[in-house]
N, C-alpha and C. Protein backbone atom coordinates (compact mmCIF):
# COMPACT_ATOMS: atom_id res chain seq x y z
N UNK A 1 -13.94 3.80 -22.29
CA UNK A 1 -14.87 3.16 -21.38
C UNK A 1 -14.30 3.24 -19.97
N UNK A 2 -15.25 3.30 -19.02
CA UNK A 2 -14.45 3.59 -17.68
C UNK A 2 -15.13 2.67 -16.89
N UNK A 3 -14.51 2.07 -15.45
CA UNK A 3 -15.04 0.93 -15.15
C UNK A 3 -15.85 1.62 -13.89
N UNK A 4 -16.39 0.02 -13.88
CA UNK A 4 -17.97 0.44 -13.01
C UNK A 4 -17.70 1.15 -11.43
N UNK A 5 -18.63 2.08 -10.94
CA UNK A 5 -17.69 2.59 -9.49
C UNK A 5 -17.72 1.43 -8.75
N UNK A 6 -18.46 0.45 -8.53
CA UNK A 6 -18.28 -0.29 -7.07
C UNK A 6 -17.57 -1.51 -7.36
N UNK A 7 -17.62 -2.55 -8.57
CA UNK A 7 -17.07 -3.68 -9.38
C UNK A 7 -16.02 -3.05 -10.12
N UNK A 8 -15.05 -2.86 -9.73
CA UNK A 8 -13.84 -2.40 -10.10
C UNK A 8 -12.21 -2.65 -9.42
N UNK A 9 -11.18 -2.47 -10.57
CA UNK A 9 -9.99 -2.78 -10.18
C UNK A 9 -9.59 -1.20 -9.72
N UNK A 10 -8.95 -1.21 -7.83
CA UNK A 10 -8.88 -0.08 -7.37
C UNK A 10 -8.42 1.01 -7.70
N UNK A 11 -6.59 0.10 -7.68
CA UNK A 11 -5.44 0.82 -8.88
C UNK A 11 -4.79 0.09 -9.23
N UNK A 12 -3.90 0.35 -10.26
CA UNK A 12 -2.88 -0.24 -10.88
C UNK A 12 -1.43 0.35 -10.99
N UNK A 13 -0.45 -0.58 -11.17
CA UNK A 13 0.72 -0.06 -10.74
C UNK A 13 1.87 -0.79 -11.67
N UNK A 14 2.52 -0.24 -12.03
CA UNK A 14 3.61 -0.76 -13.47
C UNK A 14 4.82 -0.65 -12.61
N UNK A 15 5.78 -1.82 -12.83
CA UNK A 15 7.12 -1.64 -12.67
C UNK A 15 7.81 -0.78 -13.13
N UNK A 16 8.56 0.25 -11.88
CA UNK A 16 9.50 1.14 -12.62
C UNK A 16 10.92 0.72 -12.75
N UNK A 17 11.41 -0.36 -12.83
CA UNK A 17 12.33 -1.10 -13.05
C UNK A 17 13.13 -1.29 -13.95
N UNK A 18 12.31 -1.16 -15.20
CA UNK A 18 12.46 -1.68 -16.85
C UNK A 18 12.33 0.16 -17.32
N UNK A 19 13.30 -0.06 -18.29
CA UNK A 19 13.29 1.52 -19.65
C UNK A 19 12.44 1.16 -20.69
N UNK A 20 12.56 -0.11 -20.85
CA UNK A 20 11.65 -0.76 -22.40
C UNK A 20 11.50 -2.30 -21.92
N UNK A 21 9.88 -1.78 -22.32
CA UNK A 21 9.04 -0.97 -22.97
C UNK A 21 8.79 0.06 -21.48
N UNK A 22 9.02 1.44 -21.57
CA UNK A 22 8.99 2.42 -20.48
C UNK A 22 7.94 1.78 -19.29
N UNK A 23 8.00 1.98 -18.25
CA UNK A 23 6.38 1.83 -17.04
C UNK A 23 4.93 2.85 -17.87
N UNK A 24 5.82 3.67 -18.39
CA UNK A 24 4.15 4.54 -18.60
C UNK A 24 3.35 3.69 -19.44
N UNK A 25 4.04 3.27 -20.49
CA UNK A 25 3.17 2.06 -21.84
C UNK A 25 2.76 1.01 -20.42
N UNK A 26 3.08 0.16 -19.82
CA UNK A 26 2.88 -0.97 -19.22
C UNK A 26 2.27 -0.31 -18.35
N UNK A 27 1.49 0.96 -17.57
CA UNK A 27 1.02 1.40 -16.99
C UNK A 27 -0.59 1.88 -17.38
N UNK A 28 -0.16 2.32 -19.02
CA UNK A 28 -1.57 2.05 -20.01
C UNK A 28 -1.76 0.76 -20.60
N UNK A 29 -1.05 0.02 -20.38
CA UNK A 29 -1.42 -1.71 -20.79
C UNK A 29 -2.18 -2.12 -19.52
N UNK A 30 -2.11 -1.98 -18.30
CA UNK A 30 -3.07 -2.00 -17.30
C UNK A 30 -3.99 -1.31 -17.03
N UNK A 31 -3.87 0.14 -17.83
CA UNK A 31 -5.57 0.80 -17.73
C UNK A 31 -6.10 0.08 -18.70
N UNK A 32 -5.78 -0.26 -20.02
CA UNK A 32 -6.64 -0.72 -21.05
C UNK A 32 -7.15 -2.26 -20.28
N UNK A 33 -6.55 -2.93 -20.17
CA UNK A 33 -6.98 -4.35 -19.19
C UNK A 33 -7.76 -4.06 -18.41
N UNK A 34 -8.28 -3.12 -17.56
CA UNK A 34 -8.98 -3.15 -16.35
C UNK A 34 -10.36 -1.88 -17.01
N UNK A 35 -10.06 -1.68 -18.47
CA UNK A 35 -11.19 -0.78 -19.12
C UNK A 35 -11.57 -1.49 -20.67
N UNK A 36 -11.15 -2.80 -20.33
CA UNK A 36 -12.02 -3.37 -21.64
C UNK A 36 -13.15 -3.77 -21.23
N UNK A 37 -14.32 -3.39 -22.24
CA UNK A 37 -15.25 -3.36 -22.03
C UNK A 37 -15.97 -5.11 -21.18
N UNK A 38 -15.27 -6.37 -22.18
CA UNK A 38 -15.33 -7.40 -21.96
C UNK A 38 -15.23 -7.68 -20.03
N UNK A 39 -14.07 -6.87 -19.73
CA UNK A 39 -13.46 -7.39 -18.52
C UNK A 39 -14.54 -6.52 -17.55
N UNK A 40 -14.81 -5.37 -17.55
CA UNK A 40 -16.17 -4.68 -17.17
C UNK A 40 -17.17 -5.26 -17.01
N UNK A 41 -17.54 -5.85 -17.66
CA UNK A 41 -19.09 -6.81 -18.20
C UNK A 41 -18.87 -8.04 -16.92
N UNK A 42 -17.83 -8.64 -17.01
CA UNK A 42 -17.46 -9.64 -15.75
C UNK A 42 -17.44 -9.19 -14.90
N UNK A 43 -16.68 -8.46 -14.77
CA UNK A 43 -16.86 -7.58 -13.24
C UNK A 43 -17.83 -6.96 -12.44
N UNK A 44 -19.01 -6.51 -13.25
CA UNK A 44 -20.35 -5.99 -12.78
C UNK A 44 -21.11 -7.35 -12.97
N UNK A 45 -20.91 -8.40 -13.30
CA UNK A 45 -21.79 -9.08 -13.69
C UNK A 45 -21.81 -10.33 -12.48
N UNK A 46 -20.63 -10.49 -12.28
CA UNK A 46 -19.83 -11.43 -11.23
C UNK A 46 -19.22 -10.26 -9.90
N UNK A 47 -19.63 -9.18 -9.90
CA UNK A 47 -19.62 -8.76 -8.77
C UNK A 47 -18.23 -8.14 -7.95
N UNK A 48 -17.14 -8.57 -8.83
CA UNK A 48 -16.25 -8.40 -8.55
C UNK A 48 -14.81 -7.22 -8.33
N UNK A 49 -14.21 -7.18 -7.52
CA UNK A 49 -13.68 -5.89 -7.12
C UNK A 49 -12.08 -6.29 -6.94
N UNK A 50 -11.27 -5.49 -7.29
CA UNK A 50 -9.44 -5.98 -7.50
C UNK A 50 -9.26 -4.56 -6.54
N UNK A 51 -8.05 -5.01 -5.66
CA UNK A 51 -7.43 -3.74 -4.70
C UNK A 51 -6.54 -3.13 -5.77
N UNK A 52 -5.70 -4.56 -6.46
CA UNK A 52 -4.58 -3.81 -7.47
C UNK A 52 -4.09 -4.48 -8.23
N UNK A 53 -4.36 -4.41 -9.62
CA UNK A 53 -3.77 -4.82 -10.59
C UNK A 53 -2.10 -4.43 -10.97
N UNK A 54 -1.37 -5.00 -10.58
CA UNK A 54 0.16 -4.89 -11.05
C UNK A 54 0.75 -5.95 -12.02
N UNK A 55 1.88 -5.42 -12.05
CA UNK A 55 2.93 -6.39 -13.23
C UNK A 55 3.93 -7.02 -12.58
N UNK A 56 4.50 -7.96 -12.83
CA UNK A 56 5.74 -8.60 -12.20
C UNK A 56 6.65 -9.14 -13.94
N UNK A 57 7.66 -9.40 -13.58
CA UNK A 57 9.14 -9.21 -14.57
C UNK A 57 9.21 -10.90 -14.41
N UNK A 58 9.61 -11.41 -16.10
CA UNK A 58 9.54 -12.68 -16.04
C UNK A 58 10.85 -13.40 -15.32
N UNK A 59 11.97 -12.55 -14.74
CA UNK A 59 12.60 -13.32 -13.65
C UNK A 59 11.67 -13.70 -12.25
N UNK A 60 11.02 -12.67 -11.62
CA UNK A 60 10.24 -12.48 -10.77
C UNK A 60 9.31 -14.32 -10.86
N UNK A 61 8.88 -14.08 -12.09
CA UNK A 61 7.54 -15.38 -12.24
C UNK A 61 8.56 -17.19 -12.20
N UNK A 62 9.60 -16.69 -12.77
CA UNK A 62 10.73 -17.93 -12.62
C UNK A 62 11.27 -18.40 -11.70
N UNK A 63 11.52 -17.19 -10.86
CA UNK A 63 11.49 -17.18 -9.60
C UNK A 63 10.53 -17.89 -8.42
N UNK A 64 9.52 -17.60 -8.71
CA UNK A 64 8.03 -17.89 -8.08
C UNK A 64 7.82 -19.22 -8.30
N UNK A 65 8.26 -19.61 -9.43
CA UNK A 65 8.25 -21.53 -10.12
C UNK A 65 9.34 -22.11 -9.55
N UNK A 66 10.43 -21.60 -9.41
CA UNK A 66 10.88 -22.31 -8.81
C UNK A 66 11.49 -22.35 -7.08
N UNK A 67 10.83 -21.69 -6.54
CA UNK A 67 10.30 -21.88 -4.92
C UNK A 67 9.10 -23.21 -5.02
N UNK A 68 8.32 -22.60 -6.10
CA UNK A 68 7.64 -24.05 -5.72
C UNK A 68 8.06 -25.67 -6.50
N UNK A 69 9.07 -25.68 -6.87
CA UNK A 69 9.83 -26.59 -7.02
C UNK A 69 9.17 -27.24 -8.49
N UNK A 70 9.18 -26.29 -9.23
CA UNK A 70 8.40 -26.23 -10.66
C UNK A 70 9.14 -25.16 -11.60
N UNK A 71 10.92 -25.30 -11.60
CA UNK A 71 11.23 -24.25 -12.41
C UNK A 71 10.54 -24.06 -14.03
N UNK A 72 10.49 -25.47 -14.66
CA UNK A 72 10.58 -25.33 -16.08
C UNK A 72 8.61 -24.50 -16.28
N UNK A 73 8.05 -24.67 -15.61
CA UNK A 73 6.76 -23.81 -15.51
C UNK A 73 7.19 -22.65 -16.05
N UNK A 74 5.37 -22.54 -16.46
CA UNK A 74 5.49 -20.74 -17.06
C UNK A 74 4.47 -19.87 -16.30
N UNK A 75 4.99 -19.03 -15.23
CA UNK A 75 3.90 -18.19 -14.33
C UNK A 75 3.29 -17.15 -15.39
N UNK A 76 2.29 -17.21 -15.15
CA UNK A 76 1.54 -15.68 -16.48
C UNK A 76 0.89 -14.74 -15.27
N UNK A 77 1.16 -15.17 -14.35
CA UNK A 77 -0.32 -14.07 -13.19
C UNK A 77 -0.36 -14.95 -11.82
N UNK A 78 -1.00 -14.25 -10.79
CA UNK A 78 -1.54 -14.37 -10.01
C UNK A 78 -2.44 -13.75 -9.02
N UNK A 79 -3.06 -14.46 -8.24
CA UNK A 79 -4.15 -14.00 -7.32
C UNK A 79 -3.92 -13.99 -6.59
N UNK A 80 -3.59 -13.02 -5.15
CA UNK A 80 -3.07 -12.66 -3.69
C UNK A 80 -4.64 -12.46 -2.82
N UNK A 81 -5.06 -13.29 -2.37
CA UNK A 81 -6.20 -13.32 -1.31
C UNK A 81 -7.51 -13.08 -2.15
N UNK A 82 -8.10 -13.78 -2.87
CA UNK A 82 -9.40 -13.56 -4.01
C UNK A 82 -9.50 -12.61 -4.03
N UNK A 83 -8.68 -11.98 -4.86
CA UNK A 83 -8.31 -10.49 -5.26
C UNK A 83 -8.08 -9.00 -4.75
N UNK A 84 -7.19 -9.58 -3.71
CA UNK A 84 -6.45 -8.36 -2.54
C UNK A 84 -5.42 -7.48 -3.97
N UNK A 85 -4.70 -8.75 -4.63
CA UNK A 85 -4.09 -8.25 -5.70
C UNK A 85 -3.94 -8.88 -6.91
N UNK A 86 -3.60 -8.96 -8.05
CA UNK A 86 -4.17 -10.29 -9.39
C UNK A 86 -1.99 -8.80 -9.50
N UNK A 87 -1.69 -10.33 -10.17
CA UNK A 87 0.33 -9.45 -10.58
C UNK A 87 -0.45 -10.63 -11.74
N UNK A 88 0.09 -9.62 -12.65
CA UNK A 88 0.38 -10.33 -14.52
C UNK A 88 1.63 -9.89 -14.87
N UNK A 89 2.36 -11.38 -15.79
CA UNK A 89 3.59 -10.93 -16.15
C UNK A 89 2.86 -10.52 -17.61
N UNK A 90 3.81 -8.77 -17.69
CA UNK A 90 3.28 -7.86 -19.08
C UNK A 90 4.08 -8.52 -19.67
N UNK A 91 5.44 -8.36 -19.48
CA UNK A 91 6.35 -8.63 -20.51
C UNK A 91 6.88 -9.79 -20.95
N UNK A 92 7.60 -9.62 -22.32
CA UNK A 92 8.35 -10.87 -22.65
C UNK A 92 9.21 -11.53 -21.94
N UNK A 93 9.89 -12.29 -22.45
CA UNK A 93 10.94 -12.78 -21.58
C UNK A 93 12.06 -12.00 -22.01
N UNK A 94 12.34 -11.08 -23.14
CA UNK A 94 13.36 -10.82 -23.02
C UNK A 94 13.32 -9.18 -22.52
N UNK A 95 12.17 -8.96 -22.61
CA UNK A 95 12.14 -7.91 -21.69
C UNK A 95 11.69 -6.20 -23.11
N UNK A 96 11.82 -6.61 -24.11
CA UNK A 96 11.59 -5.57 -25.29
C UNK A 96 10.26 -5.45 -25.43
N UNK A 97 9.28 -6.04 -25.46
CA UNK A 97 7.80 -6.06 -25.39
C UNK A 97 6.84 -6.27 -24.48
N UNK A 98 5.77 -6.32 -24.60
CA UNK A 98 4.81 -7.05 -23.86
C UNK A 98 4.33 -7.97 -24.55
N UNK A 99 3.80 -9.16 -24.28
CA UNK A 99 3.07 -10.34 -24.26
C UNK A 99 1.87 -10.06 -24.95
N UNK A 100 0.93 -10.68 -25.68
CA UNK A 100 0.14 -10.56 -26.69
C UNK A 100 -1.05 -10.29 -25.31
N UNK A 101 -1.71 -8.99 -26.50
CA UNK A 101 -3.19 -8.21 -25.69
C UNK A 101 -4.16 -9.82 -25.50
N UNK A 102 -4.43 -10.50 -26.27
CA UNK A 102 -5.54 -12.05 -26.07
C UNK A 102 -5.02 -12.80 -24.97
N UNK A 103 -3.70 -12.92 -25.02
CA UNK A 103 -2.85 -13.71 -24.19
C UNK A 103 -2.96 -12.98 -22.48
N UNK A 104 -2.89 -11.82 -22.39
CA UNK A 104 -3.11 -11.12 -21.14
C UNK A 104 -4.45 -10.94 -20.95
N UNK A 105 -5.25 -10.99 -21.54
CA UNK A 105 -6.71 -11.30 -21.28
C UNK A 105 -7.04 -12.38 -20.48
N UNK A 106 -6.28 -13.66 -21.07
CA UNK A 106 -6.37 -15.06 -21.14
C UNK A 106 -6.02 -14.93 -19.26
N UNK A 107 -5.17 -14.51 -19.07
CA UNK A 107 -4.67 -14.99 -17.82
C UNK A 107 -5.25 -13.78 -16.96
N UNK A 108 -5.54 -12.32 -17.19
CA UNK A 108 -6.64 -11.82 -16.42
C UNK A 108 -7.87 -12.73 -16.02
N UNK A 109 -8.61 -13.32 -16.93
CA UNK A 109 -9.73 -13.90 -16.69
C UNK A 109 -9.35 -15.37 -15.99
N UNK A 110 -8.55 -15.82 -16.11
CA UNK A 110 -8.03 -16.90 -15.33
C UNK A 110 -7.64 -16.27 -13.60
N UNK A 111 -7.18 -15.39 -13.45
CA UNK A 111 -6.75 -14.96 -12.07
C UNK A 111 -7.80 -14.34 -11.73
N UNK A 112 -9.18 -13.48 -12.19
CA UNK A 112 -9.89 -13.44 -11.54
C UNK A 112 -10.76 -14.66 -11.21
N UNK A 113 -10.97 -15.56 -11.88
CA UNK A 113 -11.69 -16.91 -11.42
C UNK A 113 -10.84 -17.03 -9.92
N UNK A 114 -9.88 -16.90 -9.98
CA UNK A 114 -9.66 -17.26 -8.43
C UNK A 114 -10.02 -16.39 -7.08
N UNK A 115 -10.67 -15.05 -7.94
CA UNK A 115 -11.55 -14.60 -6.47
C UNK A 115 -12.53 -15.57 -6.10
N UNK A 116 -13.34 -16.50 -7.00
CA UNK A 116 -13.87 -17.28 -6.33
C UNK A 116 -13.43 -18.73 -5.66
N UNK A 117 -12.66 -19.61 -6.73
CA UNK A 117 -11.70 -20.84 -6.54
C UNK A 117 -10.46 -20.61 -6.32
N UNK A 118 -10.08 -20.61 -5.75
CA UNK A 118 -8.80 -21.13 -5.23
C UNK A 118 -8.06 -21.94 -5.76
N UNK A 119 -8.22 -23.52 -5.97
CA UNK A 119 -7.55 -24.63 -6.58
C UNK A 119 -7.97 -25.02 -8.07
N UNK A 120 -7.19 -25.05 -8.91
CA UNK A 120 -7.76 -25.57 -9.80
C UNK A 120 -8.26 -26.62 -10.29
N UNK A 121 -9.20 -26.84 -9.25
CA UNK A 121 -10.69 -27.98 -9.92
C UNK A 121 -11.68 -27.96 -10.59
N UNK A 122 -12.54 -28.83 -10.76
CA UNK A 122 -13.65 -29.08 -11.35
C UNK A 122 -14.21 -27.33 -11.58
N UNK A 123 -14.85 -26.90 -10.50
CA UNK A 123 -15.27 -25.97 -9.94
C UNK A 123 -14.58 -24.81 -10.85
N UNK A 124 -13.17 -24.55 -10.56
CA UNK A 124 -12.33 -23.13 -10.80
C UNK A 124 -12.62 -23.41 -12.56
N UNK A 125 -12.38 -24.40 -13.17
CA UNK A 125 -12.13 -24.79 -14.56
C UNK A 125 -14.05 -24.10 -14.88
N UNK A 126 -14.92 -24.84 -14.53
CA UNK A 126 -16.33 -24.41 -15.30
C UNK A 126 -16.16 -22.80 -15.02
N UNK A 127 -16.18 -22.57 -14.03
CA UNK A 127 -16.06 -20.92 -14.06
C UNK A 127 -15.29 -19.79 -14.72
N UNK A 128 -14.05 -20.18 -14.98
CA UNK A 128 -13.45 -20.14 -16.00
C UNK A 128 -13.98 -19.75 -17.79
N UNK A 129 -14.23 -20.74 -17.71
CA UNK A 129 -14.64 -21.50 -19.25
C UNK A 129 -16.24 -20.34 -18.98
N UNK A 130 -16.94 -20.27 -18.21
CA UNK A 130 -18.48 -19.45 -18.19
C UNK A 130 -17.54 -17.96 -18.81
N UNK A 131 -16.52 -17.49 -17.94
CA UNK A 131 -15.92 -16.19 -17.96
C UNK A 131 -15.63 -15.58 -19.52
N UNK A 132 -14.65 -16.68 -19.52
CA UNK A 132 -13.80 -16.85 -20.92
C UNK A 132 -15.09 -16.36 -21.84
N UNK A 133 -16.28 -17.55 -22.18
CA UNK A 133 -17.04 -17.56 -23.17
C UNK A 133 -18.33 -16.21 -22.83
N UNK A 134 -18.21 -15.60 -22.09
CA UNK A 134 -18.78 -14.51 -20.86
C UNK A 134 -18.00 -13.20 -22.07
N UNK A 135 -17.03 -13.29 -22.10
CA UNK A 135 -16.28 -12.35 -22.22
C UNK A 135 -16.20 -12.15 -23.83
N UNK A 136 -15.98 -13.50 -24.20
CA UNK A 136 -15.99 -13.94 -26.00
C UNK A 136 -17.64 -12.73 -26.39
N UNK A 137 -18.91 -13.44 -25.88
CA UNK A 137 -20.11 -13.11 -26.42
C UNK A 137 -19.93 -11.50 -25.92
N UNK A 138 -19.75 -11.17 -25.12
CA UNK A 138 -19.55 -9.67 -25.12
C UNK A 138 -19.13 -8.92 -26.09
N UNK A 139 -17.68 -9.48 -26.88
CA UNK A 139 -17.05 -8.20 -28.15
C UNK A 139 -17.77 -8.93 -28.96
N UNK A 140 -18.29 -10.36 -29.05
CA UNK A 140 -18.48 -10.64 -30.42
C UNK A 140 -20.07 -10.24 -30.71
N UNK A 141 -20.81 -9.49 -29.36
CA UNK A 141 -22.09 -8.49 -29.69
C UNK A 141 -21.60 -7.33 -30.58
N UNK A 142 -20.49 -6.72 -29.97
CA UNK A 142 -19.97 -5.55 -29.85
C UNK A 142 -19.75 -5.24 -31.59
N UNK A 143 -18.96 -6.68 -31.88
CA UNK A 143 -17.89 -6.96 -33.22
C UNK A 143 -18.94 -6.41 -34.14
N UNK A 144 -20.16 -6.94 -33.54
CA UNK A 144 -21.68 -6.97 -34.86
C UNK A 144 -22.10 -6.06 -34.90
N UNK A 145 -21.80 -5.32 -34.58
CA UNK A 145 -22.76 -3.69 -34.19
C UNK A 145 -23.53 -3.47 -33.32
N UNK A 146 -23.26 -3.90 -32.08
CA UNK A 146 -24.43 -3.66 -30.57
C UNK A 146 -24.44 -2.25 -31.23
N UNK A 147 -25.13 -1.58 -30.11
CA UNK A 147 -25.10 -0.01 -29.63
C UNK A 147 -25.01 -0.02 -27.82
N UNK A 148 -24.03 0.99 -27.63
CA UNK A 148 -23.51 1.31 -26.51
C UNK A 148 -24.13 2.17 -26.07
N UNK A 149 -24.42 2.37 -24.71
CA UNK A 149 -24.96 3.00 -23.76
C UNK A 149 -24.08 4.13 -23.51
N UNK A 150 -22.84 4.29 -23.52
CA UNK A 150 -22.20 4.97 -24.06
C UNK A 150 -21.67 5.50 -25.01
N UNK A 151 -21.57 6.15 -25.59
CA UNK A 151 -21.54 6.48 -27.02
C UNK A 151 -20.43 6.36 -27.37
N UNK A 152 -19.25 6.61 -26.23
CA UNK A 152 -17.34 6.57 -26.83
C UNK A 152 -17.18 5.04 -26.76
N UNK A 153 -18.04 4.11 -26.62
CA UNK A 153 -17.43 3.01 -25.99
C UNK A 153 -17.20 1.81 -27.48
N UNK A 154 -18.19 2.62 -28.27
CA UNK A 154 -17.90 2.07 -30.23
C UNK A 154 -16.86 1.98 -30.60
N UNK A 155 -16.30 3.61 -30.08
CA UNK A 155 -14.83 3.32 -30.60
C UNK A 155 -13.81 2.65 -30.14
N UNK A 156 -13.77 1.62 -28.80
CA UNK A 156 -12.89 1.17 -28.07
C UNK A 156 -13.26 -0.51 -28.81
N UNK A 157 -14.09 -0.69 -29.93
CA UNK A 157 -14.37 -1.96 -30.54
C UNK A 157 -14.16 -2.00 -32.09
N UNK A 158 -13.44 -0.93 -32.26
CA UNK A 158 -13.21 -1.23 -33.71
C UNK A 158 -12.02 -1.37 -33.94
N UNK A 159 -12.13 -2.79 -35.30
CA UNK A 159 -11.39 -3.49 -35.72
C UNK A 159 -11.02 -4.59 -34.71
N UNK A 160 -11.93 -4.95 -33.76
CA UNK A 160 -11.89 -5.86 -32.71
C UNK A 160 -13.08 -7.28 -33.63
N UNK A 161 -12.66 -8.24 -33.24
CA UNK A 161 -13.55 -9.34 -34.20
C UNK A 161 -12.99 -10.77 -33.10
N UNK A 162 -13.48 -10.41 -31.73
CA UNK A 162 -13.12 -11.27 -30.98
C UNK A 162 -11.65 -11.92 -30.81
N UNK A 163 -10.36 -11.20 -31.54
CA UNK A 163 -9.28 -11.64 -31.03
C UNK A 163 -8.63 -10.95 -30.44
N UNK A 164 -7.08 -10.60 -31.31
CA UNK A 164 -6.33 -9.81 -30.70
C UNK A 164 -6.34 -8.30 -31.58
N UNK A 165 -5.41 -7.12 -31.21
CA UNK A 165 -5.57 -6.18 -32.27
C UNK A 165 -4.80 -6.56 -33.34
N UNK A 166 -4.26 -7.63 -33.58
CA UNK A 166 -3.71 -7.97 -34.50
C UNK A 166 -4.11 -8.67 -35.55
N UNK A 167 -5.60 -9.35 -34.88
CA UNK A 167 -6.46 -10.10 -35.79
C UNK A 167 -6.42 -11.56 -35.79
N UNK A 168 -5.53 -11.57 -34.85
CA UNK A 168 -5.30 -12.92 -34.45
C UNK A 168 -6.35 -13.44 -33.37
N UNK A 169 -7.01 -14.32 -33.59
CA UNK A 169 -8.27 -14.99 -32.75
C UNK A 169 -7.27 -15.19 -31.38
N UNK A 170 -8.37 -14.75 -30.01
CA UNK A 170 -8.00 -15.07 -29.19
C UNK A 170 -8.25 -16.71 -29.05
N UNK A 171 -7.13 -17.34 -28.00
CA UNK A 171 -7.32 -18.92 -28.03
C UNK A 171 -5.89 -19.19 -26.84
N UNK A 172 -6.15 -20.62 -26.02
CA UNK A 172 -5.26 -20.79 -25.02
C UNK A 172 -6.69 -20.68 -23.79
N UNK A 173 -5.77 -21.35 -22.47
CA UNK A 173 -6.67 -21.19 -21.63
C UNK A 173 -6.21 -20.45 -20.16
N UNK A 174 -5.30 -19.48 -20.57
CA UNK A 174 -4.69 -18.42 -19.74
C UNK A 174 -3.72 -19.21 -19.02
């Protein structure tokens, strides 16, 4: 599936920092994020456009917590100017994996809510929660047998049943 020309994330960019898991995998962990069909559907739907999706290293996010005087926090992402740039931490903490595909969803759709909100209020939370469940009814058309307007885009939904590829229900609130 390829994302929409004008509601789209510009580019994306992987830390070349780390050997494992290599930048090229964490480089296709950000094309697949910015070409799921779900995250597409929001994006044309809500209008929305990313300069650059990148990754940041969970020292980096510990770092970031504790400037703001919040070490024991857990940074998953952020939003640089309602979406000049959205940084997700890919990886674990210990640095051998990436972070669960539902779980990086979770906090994509959380950092784009902040192209519109800013603070997390009343406001940022319903929009959110519209996205989230925005995004849910999308694969779980998909899960049932929609038909795609594209024809390759079937295969980017199988064995998908609204969680993770692991089968694990997505859940958490990014």
């Amino acid at each position: 599936t390829k994302q929409d020309a004008e509601y789209r994330f510009n580019s994306i960019k992987a830390e070349f920092k780390y050997s494992e898991p290599p930048p090229y995998e964490a480089e296709r962990l950000l094309q697949k994020l910015t070409t799921d069909p779900g995250i597409i559907d929001i994006m044309k739907a809500r209008k929305f456009t990313v300069g650059i999706l990148t990754e940041m290293s969970p020292v980096e996010a510990q770092e970031r917590m504790a400037k703001r005087g919040t070490p024991n926090m857990d940074l998953l992402g952020y939003n640089q100017n309602a979406g000049e740039m959205i940084v997700l931490r890919l990886r674990t903490d210990s640095l051998k994996g990436f972070r669960p595909y539902h779980d990086l969803i979770n906090t994509l759709i959380h950092e784009l809510t902040h192209n519109v909100w800013g603070p997390h209020d009343n406001n940022f939370w319903q929009l959110y929660g519209e996205l989230k469940a925005q995004y849910m009814r999308f694969h779980r058309f998909w899960s049932q047998g929609g038909h795609a307007a594209d024809s390759n885009a079937s295969a980017q939904f199988q064995g998908f049943a609204g969680g993770d590829e692991d089968g694990q229900p997505a859940s958490g609130d990014g």
